[in-house]
Protein backbone atom coordinates (compact mmCIF):
# COMPACT_ATOMS: atom_id res chain seq x y z
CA UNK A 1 -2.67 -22.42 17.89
CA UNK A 2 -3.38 -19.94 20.65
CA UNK A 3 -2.19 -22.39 23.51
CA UNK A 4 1.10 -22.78 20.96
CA UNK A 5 1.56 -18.51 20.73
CA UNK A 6 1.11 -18.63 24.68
CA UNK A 7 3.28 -21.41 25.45
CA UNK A 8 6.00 -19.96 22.63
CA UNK A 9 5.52 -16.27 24.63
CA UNK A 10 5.92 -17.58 28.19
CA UNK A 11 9.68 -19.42 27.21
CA UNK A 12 10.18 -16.24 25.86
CA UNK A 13 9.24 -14.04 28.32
CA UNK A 14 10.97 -16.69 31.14
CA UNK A 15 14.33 -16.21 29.15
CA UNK A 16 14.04 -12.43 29.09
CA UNK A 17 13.21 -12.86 32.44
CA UNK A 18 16.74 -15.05 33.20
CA UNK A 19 18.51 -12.44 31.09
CA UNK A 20 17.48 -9.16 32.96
CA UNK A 21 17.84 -11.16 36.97
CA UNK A 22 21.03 -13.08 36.04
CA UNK A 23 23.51 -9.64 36.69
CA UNK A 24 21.67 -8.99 39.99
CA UNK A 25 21.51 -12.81 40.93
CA UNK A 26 25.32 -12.83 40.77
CA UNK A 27 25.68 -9.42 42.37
CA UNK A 28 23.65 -10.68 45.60
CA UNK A 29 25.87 -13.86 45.60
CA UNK A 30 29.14 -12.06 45.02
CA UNK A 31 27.96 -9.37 47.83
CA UNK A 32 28.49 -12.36 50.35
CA UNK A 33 32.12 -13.02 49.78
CA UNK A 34 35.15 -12.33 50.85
CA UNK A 35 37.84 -11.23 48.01
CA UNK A 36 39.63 -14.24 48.28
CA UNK A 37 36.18 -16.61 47.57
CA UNK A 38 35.54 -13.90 44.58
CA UNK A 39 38.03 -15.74 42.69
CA UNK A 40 38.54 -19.01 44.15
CA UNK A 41 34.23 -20.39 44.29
CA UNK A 42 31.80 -20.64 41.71
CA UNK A 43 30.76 -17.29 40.46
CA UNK A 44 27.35 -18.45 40.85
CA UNK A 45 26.82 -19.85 44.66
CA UNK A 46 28.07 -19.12 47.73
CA UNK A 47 31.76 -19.01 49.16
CA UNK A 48 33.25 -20.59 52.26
CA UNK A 49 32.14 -17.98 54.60
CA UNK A 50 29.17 -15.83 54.70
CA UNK A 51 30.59 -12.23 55.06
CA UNK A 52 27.64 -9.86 53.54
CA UNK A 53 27.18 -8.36 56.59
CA UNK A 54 31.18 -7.77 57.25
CA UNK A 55 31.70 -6.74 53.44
CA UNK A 56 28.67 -4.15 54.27
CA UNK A 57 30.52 -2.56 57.47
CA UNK A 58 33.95 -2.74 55.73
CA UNK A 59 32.16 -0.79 52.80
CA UNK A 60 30.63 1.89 54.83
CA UNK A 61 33.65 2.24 57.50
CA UNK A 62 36.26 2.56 54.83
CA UNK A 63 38.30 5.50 54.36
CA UNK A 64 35.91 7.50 57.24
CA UNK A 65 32.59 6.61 55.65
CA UNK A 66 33.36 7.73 52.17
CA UNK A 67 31.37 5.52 50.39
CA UNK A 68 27.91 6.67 52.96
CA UNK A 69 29.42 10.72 51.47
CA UNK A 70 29.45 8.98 47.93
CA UNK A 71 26.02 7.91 48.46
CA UNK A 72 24.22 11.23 49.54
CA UNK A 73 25.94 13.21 46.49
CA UNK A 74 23.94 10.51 44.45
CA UNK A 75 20.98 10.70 46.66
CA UNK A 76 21.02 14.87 46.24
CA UNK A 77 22.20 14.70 42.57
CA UNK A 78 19.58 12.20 41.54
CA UNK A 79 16.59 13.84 43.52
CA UNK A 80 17.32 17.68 42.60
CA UNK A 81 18.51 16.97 39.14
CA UNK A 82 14.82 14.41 38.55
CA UNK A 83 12.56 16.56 40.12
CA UNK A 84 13.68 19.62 38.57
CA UNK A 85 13.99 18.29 35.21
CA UNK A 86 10.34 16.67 35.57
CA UNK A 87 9.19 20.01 36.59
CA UNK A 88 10.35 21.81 33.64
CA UNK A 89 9.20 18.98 31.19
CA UNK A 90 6.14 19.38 32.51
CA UNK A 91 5.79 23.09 32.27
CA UNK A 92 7.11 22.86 28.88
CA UNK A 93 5.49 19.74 27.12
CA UNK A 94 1.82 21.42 28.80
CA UNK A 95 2.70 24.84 26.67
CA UNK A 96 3.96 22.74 23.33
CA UNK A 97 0.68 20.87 23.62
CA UNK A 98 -2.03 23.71 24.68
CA UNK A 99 -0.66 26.73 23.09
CA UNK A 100 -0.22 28.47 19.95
CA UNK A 101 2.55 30.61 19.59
CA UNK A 102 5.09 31.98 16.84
CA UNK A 103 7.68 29.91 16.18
CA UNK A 104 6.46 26.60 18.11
CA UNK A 105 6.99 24.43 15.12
CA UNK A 106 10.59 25.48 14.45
CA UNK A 107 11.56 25.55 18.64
CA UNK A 108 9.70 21.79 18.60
CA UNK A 109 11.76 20.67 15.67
CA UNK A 110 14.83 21.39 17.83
CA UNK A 111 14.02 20.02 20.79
CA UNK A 112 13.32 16.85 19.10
CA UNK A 113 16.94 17.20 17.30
CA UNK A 114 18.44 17.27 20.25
CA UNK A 115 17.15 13.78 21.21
CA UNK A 116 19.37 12.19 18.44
CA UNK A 117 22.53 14.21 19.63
CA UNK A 118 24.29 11.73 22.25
CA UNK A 119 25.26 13.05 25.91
CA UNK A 120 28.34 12.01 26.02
CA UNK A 121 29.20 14.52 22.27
CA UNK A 122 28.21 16.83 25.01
CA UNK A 123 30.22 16.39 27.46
CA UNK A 124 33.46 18.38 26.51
CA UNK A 125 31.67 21.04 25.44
CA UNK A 126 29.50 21.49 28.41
CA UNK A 127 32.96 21.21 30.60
CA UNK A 128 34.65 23.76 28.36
CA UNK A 129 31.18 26.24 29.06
CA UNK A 130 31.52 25.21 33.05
CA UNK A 131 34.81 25.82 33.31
CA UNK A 132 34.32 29.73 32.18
CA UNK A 133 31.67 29.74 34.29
CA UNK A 134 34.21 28.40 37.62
CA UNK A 135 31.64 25.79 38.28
CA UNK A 136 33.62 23.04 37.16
CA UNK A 137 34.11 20.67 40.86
CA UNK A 138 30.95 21.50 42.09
CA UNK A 139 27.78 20.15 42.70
CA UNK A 140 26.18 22.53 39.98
CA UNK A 141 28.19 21.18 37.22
CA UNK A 142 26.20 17.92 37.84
CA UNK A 143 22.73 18.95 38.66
CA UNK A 144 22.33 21.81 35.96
CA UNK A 145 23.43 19.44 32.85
CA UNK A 146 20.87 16.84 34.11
CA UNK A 147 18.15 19.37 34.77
CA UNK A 148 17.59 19.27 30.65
CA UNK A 149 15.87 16.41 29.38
CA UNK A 150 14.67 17.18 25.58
CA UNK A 151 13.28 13.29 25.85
CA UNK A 152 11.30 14.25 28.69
CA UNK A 153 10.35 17.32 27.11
CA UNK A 154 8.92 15.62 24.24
CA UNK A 155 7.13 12.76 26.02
CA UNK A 156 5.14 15.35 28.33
CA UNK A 157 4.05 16.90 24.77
CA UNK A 158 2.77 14.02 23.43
CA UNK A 159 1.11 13.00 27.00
CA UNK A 160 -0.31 16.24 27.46
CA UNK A 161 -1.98 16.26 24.30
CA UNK A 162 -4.32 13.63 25.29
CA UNK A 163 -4.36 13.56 28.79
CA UNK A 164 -5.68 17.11 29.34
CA UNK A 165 -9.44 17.60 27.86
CA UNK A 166 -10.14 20.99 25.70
CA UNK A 167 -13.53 20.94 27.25
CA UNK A 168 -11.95 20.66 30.88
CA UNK A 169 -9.54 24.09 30.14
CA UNK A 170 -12.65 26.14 28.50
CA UNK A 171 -14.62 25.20 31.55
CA UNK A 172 -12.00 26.70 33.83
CA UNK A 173 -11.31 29.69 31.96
CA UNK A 174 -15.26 30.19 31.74
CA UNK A 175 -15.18 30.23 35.54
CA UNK A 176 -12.42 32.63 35.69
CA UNK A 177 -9.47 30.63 36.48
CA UNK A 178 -6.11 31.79 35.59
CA UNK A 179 -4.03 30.30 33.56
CA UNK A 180 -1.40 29.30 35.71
CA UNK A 181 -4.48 28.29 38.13
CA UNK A 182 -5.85 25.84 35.28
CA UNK A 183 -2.56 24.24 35.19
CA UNK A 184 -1.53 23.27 39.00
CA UNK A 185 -5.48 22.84 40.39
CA UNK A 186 -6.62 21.06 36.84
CA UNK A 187 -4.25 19.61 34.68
CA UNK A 188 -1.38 18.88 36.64
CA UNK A 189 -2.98 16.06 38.36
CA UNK A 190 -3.66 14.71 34.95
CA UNK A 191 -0.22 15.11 33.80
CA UNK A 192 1.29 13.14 36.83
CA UNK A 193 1.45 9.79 35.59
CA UNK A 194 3.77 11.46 32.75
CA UNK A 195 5.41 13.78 35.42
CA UNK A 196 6.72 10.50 37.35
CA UNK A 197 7.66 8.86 34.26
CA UNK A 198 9.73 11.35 33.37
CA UNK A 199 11.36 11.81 37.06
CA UNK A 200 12.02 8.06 36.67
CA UNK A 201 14.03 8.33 34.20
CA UNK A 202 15.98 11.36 34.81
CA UNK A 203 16.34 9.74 38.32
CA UNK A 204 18.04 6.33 36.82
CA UNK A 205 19.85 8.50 34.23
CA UNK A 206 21.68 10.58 36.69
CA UNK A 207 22.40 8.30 39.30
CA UNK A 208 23.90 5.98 36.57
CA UNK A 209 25.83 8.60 35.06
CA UNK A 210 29.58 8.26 35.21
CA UNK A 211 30.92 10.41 32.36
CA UNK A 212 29.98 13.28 33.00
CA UNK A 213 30.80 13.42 36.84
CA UNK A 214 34.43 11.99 35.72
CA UNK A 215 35.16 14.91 33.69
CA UNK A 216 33.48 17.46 35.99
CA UNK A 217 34.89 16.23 39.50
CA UNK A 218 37.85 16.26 41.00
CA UNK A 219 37.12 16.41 44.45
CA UNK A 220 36.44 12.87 45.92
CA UNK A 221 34.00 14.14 49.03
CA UNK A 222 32.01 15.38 45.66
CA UNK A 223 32.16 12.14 43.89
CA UNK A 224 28.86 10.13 43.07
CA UNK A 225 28.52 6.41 43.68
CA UNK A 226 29.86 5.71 40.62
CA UNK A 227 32.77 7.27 40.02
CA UNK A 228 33.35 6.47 43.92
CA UNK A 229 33.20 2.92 43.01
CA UNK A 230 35.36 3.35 40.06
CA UNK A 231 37.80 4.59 42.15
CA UNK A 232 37.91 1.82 44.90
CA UNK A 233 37.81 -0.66 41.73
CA UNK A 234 41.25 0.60 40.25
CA UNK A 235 42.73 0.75 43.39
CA UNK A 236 41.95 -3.06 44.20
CA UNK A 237 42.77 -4.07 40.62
CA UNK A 238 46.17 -2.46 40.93
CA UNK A 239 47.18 -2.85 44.55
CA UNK A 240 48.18 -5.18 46.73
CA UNK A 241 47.05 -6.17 50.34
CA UNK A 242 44.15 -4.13 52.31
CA UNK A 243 43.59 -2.41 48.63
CA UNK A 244 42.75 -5.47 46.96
CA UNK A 245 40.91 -6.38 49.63
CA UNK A 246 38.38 -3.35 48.63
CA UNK A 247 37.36 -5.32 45.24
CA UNK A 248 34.52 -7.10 47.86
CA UNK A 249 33.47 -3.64 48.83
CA UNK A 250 33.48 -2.72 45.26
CA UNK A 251 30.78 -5.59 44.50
CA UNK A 252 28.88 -4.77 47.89
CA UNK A 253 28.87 -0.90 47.01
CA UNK A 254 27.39 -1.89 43.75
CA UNK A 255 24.75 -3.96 45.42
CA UNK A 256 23.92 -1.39 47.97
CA UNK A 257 23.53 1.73 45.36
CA UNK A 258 20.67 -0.38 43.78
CA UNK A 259 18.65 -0.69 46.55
CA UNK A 260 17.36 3.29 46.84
CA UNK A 261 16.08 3.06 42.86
CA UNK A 262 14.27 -0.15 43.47
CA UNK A 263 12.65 2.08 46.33
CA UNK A 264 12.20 4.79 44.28
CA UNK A 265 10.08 2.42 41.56
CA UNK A 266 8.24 0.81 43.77
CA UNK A 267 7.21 4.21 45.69
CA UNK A 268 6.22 5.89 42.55
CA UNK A 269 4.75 2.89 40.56
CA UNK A 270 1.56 3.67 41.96
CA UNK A 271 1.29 7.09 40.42
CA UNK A 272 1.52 5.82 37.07
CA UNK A 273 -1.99 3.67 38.17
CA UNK A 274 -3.74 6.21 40.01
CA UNK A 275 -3.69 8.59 38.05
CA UNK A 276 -4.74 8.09 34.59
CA UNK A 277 -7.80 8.56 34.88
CA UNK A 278 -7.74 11.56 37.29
CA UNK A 279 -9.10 14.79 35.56
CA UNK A 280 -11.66 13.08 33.36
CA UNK A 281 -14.87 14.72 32.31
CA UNK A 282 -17.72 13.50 34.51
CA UNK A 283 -21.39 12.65 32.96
């Protein structure tokens, strides 16, 4: 029965597997053709010619480098917006879990209403608030929005709850440590694995986002990689020539812009290991 469940959970797993690679499998072989072999090969091998390196210099050299501008508002966008909103998760789950204070029931209720409320029932409103504020085509109109994360808010809360020992904070305040002192030279160290996990996703979250920087931007040289992309993809789809031409730059872009949060995963992955057990009482 066991060797059934295993067998019955490794197909599984293998076809979850397929599911999840198949996109990317087809992006890396798509990456290598020209627009022409896009619709003229199987979707699912290789074209005539190999031209991933010449798609990847036509992609970078078109239009003066845009797409290499595209990428660093991403890069900036994604970094500022994750570490900030990390930071202030952090700060904020620590004081839900480790402090009593009036009203901390009712502002925790909120927060976690907030969750249910989609982003994208936000996004007027937070145009119409940016616009009286004249920071609608700017940078800040994208990193501010993503600098609030109520989800990461609420999983530092519950992480902090258990990562960080009572014993460990009376011990520090016995010695005469402050309390901001307690936080970055005790707990925080706990609270990493739960710090990255939150950057992580407020990192994949904003570099994905499209919405919001459509409605916001109007500026290409402040475009992300994905509204970028967009743009390239409706001018291939509805042009003739050199612009259809850019539909193979389209599919290489897309390629390319997954690369730096494979990185990013990779990098950070070993936080998540290293340290859960950081911060534990000692015998």
């Amino acid at each position: 029965m066991n060797r059934r469940r295993s067998t019955v959970l490794t197909l599984a797993m293998g076809a979850l597997l397929v599911y999840f690679l198949f996109p990317l499998f087809w992006l890396i072989i798509a990456s290598t053709k020209t627009t022409g072999d896009l619709f003229s090969t199987f979707g699912l091998w290789f074209g005539n010619d190999f031209s991933l390196l010449t798609n990847i210099r036509e992609t970078f050299t078109h239009n003066d480098g845009q797409y290499a501008r595209w990428m660093a508002n991403t890069l900036v966008y994604s970094v500022v917006s994750s570490v900030g909103a990390a930071s202030l998760a952090t700060f904020a789950g620590y004081g839900f879990a480790r402090y009593v204070f009036r009203g901390r029931s009712v502002l925790l209720g909120a927060v976690l209403g907030t969750i249910m409320v989609p982003t994208t029932a936000l996004a007027i409103p937070t145009y119409l608030l940016f616009s009286k504020a004249s920071l609608v085509n700017t940078p800040w109109a994208i990193i501010l929005p993503s600098l609030v994360s109520p989800f990461g808010l609420f999983l530092m809360w519950v992480y902090a709850r258990d990562a960080v020992a009572d014993s460990i904070l009376e011990a520090a305040r016995i010695d005469g440590a402050g309390e901001l002192a307690i936080f970055f030279r005790v707990t925080l160290r706990s609270l990493m694995p739960g710090f990255v996990t939150v950057l992580l996703f407020t990192l994949v979250a904003t570099w994905n986002n499209y919405f919001l920087p459509l409605i916001m931007l109007n500026d290409p040289s402040y475009y992300p990689i994905t509204v970028g992309l967009s743009s390239w993809s409706a001018q291939a789809v509805g042009g003739s020539g050199a612009n259809a031409d850019l539909l193979a730059s389209v599919v290489t872009g897309s390629l390319l812009s997954i690369i730096p949060l494979i990185a990013a995963f990779v990098l950070l992955q070993r936080y998540w290991q290293s340290g859960l057990s950081a911060g534990a009482v000692k015998e």
